[in-house]
C-alpha atoms as a PDB file:
ATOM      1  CA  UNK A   1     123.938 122.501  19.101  1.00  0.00           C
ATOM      2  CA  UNK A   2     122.832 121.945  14.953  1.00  0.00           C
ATOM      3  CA  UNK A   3     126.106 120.296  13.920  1.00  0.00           C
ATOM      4  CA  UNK A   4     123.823 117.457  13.208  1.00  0.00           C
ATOM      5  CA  UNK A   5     125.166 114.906  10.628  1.00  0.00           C
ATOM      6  CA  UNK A   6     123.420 111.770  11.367  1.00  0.00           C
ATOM      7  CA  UNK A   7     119.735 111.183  12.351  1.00  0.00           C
ATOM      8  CA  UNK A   8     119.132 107.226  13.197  1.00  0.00           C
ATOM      9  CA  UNK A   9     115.625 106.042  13.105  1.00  0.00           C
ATOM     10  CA  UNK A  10     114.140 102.935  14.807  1.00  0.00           C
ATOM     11  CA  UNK A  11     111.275 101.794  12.562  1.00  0.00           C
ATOM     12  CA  UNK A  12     108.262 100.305  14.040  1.00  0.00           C
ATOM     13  CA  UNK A  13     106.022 102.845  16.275  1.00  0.00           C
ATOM     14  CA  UNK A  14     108.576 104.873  14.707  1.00  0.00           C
ATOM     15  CA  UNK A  15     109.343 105.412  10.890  1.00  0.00           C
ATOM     16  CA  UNK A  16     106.512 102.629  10.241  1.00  0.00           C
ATOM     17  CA  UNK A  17     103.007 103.297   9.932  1.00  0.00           C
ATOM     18  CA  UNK A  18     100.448 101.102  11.324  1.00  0.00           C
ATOM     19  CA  UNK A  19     100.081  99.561   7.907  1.00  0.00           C
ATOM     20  CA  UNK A  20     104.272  98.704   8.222  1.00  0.00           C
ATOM     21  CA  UNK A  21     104.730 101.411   5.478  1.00  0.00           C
ATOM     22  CA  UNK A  22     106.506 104.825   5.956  1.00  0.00           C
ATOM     23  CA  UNK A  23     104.184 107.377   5.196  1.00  0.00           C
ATOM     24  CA  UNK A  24     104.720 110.364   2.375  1.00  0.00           C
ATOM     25  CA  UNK A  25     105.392 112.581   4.308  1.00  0.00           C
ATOM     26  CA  UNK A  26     108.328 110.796   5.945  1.00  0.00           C
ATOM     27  CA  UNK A  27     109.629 110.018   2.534  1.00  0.00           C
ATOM     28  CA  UNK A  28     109.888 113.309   1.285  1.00  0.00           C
ATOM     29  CA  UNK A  29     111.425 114.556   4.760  1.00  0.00           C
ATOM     30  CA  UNK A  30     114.194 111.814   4.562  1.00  0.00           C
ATOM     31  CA  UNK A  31     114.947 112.582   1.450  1.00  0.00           C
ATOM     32  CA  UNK A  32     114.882 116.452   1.910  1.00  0.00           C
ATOM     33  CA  UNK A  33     117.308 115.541   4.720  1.00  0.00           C
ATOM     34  CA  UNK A  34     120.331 113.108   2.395  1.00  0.00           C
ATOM     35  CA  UNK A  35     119.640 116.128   0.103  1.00  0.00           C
ATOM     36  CA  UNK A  36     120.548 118.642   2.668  1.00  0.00           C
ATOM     37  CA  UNK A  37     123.841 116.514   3.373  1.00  0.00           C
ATOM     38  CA  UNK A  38     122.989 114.927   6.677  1.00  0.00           C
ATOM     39  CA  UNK A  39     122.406 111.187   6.854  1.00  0.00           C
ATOM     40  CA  UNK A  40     119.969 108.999   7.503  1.00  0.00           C
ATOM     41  CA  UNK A  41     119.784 105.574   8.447  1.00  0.00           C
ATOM     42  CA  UNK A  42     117.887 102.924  10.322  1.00  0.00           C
ATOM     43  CA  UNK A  43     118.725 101.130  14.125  1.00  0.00           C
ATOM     44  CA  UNK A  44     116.608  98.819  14.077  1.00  0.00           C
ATOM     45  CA  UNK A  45     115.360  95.450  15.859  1.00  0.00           C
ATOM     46  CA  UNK A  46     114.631  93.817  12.744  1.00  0.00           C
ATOM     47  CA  UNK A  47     116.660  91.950  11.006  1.00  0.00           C
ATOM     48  CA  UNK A  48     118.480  92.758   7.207  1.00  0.00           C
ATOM     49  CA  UNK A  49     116.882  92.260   4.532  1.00  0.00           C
ATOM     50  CA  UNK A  50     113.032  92.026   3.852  1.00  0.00           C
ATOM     51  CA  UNK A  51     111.727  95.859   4.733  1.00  0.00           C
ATOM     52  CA  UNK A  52     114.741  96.645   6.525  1.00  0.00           C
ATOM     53  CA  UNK A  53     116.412  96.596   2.878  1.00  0.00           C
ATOM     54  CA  UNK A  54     113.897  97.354   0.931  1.00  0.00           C
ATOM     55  CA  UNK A  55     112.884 100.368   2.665  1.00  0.00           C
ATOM     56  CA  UNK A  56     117.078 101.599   2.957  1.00  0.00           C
ATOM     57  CA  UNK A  57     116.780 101.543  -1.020  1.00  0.00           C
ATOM     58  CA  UNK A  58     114.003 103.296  -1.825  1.00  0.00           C
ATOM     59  CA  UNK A  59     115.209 106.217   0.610  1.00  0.00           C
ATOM     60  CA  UNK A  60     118.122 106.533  -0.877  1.00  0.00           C
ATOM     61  CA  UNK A  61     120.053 105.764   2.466  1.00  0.00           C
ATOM     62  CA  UNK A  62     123.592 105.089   1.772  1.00  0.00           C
ATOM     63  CA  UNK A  63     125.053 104.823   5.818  1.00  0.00           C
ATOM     64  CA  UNK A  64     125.413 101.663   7.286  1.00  0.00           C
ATOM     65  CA  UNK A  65     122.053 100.007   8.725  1.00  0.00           C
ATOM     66  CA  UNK A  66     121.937  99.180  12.647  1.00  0.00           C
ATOM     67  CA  UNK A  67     119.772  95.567  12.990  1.00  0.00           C
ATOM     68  CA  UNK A  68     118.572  93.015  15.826  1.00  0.00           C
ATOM     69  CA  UNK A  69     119.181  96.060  18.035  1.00  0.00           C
ATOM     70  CA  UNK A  70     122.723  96.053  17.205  1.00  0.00           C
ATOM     71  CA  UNK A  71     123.722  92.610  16.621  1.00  0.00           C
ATOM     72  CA  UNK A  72     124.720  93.615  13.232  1.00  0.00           C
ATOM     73  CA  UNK A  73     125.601  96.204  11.004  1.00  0.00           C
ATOM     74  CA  UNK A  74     124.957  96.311   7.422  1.00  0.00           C
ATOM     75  CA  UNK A  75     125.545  98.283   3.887  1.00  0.00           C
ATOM     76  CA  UNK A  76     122.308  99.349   2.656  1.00  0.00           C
ATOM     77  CA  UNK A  77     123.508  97.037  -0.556  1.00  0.00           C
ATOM     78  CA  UNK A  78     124.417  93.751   1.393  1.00  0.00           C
ATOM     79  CA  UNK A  79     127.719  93.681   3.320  1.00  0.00           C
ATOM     80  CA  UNK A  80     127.608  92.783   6.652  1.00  0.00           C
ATOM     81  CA  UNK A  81     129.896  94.857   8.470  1.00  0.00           C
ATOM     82  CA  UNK A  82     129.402  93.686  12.193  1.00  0.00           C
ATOM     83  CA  UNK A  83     127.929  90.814  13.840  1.00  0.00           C
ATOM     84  CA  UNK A  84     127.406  89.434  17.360  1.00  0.00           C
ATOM     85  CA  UNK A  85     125.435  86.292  18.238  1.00  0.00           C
ATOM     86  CA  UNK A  86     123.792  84.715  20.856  1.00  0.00           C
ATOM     87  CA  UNK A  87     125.604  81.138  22.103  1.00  0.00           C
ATOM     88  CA  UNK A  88     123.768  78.185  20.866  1.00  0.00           C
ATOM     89  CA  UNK A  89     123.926  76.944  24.905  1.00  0.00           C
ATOM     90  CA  UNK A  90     122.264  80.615  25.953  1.00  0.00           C
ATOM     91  CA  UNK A  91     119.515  79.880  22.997  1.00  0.00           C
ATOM     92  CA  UNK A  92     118.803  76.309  24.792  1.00  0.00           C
ATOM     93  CA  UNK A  93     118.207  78.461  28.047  1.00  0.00           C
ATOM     94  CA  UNK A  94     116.074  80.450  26.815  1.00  0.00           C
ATOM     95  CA  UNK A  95     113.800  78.246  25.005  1.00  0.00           C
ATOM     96  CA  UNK A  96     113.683  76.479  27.819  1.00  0.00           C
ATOM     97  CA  UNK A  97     112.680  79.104  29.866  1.00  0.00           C
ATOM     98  CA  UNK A  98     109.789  80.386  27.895  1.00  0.00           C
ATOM     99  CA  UNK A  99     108.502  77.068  27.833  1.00  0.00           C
ATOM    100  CA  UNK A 100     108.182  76.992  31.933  1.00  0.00           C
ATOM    101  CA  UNK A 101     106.625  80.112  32.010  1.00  0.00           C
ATOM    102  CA  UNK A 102     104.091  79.400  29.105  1.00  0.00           C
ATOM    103  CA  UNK A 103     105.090  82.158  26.781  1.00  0.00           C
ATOM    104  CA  UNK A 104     105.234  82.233  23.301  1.00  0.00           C
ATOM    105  CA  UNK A 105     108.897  82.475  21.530  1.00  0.00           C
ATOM    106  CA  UNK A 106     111.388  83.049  18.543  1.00  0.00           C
ATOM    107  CA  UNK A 107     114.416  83.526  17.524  1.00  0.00           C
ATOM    108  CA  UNK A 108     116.177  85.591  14.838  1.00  0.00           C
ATOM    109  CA  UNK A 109     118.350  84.112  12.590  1.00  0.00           C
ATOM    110  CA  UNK A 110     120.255  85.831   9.461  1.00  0.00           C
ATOM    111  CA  UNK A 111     117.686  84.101   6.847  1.00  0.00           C
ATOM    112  CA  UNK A 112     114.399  84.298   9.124  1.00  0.00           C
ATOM    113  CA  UNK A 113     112.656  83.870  12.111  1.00  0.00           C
ATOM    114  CA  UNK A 114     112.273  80.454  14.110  1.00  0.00           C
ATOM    115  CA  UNK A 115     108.627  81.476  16.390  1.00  0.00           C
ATOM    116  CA  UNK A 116     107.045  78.763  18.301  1.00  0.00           C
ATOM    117  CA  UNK A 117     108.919  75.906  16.925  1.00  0.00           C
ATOM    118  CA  UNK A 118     111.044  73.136  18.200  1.00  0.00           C
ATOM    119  CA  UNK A 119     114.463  73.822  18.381  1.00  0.00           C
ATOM    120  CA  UNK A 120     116.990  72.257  15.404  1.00  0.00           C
ATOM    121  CA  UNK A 121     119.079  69.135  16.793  1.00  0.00           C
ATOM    122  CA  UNK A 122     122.081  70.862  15.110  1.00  0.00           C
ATOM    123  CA  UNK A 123     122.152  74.117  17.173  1.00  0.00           C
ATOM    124  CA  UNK A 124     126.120  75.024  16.558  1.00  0.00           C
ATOM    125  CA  UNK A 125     125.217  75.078  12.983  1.00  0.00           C
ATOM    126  CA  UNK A 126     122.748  78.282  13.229  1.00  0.00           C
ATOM    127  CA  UNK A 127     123.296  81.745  14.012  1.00  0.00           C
ATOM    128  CA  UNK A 128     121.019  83.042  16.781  1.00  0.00           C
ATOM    129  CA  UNK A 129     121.015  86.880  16.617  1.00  0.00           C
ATOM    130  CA  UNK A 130     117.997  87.880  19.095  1.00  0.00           C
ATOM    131  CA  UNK A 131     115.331  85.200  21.375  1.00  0.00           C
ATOM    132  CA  UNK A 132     112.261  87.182  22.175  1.00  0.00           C
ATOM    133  CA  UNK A 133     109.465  86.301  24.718  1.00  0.00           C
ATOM    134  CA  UNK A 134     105.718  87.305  24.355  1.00  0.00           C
ATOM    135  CA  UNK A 135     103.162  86.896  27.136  1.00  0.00           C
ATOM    136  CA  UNK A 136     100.291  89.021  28.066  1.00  0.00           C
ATOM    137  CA  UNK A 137     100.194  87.622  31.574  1.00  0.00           C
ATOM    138  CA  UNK A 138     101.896  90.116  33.558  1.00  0.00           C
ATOM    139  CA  UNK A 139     103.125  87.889  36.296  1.00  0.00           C
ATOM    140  CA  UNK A 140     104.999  85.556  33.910  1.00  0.00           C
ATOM    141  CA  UNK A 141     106.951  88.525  32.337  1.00  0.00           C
ATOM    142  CA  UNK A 142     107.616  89.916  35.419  1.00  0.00           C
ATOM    143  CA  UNK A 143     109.022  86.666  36.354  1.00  0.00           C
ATOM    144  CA  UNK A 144     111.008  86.246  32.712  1.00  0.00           C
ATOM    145  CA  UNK A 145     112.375  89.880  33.433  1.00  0.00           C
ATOM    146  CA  UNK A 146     113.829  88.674  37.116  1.00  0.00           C
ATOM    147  CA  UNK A 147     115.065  85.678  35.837  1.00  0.00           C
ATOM    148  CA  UNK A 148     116.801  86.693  32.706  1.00  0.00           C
ATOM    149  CA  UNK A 149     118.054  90.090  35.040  1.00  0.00           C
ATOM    150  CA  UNK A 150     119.706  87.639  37.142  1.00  0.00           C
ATOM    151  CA  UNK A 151     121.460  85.718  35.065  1.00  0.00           C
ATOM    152  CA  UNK A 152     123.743  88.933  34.021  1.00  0.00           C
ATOM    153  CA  UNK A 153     125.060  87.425  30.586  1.00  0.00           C
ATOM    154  CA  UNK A 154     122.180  89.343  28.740  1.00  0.00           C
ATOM    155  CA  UNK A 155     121.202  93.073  27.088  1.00  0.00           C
ATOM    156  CA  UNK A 156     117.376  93.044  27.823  1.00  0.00           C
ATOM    157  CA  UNK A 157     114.873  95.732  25.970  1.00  0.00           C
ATOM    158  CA  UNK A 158     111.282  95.257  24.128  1.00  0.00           C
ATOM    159  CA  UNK A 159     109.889  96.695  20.908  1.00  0.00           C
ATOM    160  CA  UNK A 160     106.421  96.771  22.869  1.00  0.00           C
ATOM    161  CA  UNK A 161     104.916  96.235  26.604  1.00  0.00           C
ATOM    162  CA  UNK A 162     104.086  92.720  26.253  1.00  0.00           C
ATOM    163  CA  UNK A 163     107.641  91.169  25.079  1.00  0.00           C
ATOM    164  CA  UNK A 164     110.984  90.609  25.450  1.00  0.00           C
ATOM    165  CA  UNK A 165     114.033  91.056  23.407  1.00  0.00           C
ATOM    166  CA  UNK A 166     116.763  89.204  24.683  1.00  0.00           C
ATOM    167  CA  UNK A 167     120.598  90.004  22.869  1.00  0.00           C
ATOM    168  CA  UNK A 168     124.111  88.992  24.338  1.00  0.00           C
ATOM    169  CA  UNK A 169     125.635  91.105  26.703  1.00  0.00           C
ATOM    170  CA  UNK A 170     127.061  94.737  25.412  1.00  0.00           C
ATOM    171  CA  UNK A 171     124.845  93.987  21.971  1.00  0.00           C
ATOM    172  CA  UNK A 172     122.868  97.160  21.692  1.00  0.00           C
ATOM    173  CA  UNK A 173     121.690  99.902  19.405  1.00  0.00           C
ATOM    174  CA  UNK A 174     124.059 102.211  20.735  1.00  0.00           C
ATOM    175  CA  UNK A 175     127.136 100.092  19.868  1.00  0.00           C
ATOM    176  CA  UNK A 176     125.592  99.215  16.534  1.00  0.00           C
ATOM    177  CA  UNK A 177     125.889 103.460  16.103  1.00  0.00           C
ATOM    178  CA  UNK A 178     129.467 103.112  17.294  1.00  0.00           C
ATOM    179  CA  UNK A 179     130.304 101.039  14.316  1.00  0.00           C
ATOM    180  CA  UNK A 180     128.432 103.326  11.844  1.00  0.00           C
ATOM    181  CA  UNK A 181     130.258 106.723  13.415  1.00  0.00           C
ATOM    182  CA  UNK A 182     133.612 105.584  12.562  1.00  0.00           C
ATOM    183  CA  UNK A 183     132.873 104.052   9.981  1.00  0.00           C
ATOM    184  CA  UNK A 184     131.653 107.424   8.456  1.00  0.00           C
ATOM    185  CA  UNK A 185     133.316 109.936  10.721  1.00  0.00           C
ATOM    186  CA  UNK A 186     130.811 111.188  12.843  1.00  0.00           C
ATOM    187  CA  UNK A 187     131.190 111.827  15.984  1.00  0.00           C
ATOM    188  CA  UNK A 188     127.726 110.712  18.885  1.00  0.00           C
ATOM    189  CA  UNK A 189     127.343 114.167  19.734  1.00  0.00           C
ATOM    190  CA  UNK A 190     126.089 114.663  16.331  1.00  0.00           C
ATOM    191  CA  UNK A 191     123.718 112.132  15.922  1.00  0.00           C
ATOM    192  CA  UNK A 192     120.078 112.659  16.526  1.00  0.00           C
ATOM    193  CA  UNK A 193     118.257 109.112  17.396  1.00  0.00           C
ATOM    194  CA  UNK A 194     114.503 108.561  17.574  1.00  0.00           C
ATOM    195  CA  UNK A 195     112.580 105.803  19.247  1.00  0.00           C
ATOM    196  CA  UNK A 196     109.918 104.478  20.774  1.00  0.00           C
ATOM    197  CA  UNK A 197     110.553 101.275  22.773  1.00  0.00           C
ATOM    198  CA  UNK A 198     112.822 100.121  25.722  1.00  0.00           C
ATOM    199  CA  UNK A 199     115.518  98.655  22.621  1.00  0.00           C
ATOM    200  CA  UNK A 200     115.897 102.362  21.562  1.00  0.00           C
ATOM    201  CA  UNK A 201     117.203 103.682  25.232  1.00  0.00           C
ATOM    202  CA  UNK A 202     120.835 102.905  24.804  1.00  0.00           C
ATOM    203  CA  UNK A 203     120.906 105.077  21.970  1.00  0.00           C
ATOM    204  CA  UNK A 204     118.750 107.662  22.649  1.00  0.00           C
ATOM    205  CA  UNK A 205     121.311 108.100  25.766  1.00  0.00           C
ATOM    206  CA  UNK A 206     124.924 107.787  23.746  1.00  0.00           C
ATOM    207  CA  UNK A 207     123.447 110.196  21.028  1.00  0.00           C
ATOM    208  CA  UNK A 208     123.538 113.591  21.082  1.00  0.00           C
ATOM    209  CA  UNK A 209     120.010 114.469  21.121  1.00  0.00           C
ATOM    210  CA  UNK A 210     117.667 111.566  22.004  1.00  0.00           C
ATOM    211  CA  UNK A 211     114.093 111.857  20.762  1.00  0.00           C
ATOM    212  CA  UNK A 212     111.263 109.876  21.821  1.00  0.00           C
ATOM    213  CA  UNK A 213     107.997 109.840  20.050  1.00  0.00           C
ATOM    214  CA  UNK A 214     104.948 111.004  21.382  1.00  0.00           C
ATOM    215  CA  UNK A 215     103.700 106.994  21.413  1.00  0.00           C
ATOM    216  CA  UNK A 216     106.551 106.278  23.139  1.00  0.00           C
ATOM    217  CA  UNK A 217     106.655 103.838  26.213  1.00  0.00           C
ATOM    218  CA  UNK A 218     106.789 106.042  29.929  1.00  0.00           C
ATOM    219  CA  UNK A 219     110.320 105.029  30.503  1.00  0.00           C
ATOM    220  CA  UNK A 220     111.889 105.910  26.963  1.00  0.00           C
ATOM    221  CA  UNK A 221     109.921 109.836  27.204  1.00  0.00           C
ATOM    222  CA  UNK A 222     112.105 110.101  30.760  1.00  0.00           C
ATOM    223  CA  UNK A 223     115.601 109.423  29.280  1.00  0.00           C
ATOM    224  CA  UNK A 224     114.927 112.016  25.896  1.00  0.00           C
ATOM    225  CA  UNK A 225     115.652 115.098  25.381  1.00  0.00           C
ATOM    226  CA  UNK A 226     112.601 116.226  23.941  1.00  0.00           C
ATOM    227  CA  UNK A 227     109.179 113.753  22.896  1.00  0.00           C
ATOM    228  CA  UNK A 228     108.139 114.090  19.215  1.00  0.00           C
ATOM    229  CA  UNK A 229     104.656 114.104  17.726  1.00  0.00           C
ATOM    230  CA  UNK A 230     103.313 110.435  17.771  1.00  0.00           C
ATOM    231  CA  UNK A 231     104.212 108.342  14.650  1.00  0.00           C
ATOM    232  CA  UNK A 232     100.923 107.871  12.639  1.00  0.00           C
ATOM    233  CA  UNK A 233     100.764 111.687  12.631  1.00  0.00           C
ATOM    234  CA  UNK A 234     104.238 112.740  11.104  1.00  0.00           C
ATOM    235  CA  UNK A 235     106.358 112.421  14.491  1.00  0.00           C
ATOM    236  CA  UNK A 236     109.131 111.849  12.013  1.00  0.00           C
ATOM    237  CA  UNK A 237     108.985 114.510   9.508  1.00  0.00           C
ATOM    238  CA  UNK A 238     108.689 116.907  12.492  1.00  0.00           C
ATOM    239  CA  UNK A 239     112.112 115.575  13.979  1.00  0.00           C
ATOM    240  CA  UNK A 240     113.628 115.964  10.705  1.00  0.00           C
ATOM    241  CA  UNK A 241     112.103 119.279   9.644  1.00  0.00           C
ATOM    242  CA  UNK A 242     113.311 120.532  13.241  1.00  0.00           C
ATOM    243  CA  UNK A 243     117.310 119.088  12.529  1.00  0.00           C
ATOM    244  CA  UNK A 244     117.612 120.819   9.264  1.00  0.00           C
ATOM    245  CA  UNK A 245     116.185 123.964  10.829  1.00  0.00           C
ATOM    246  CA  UNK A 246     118.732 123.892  13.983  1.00  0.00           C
ATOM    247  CA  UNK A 247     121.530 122.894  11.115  1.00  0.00           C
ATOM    248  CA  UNK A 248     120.460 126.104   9.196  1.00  0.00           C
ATOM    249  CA  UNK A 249     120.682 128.033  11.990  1.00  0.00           C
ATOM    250  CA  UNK A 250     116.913 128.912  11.852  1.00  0.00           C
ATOM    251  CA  UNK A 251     115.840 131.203  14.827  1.00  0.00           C
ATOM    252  CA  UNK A 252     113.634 128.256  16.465  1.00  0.00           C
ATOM    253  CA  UNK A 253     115.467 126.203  18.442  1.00  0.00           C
ATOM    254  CA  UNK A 254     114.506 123.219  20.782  1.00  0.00           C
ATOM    255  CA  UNK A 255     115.493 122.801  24.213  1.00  0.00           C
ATOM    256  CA  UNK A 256     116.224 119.904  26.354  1.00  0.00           C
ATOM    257  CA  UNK A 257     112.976 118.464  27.443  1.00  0.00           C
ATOM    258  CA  UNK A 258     110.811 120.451  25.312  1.00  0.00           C
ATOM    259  CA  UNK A 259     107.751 118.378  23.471  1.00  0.00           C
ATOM    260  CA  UNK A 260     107.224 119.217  19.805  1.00  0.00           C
ATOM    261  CA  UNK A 261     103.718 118.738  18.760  1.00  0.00           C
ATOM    262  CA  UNK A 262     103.479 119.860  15.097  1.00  0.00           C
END
């Protein structure tokens, strides 16, 4: 398979650098890939605007923009294609819930983040797009992971071993990519998505090569196809560079489960 026409990028432990930056190299391999005719775009946990935007601009990325791990979809220039948010009554839960268990808290809202603070007495007049949890103590996010499990109304992921990410039910990267591929006619099995975090799974499973960086946690490396370099030394570029040579038809190919180190 190099029919490739879409290669969706989560960005942090991803596309970002430790410095929140994406490095040179990454630039000029996005860029070499728009040029080459196959898009490029971000799926994301953050939220539009800020980096998210800011970074889509300066890459030239003209395909839609996947954010709060598919709560919405956006136009690299400011339309807001898609959006599903959390119940002000589920955001009470929550809150409540991460204050039993001691862990810190916040919540994503289209103009910023609420972390730590108390909750507005107006709660129907905000829109709650992700609640995350962080706690280092192991046996309260074990608990917070039974206890959201069980309450089945929820898509549950993290963007790194020590929190939670907490979206409504069927909200995920995955269907954020839905919205993107007919928007633009492209079909999953020509999408190549790269991740590194339990929010990128969905995806990295509906696409139709799922690559997982070499930083990546345990449990996203199982469900990929093949495991990239690690991000702060050019796990991206390589992904790319490897796309436009199976799209060219270059002798090299990779196969399922096969980890590229360049």
């Amino acid at each position: 398979m190099g029919d490739w026409r879409l290669v969706a990028l989560d960005m942090d432990g991803t596309s970002l650098d430790l410095g929140l930056d994406i490095s040179p190299q990454t630039r000029r391999a996005i860029r070499r890939a728009i040029e080459a005719g196959v898009m490029v775009t971000f799926a994301t946990g953050r939220r539009y605007g800020g980096l998210v935007q800011q970074l889509a601009r300066e890459l030239g990325m003209t395909v839609p923009l996947v954010t709060v791990n598919g709560g919405e979809v956006w136009t690299p220039h400011g339309e807001l294609l898609m959006r599903r948010a959390h119940r002000a009554e589920d955001i009470a839960w929550l809150h409540g819930l991460a204050i039993r268990h001691g862990a810190n808290y916040w919540a994503t809202m289209p103009d910023g983040i609420l972390s730590d603070e108390p909750l507005p007495d107006r709660m129907d007049d905000v829109v709650w797009l992700k609640f995350g949890f962080y706690t280092e103590d192991q046996d309260a996010l074990a608990s917070l992971w039974k206890t959201l499990w069980q309450a089945g109304r929820f898509e549950l992921s993290n963007s790194n071993p020590f929190n939670i990410e907490v979206n409504p039910q069927g909200v995920t990267k995955a269907a954020g990519l839905e919205v993107v591929c007919q928007r633009i006619g492209v079909r999953p099995e020509q999408v190549v998505a790269v991740g590194d975090s339990l929010n990128d799974i969905p995806m990295l499973q509906w696409a139709g090569l799922g690559v997982a960086m070499g930083n990546a946690q345990d449990a996203v490396k199982e469900v990929a196809g093949w495991v990239a370099e690690v991000c702060e030394r050019g796990g991206v570029a390589g992904v790319i560079e490897r796309v436009l040579e199976e799209r060219a038809g270059a002798p090299q190919r990779l196969e399922s489960g096969e980890s590229c180190k360049l």
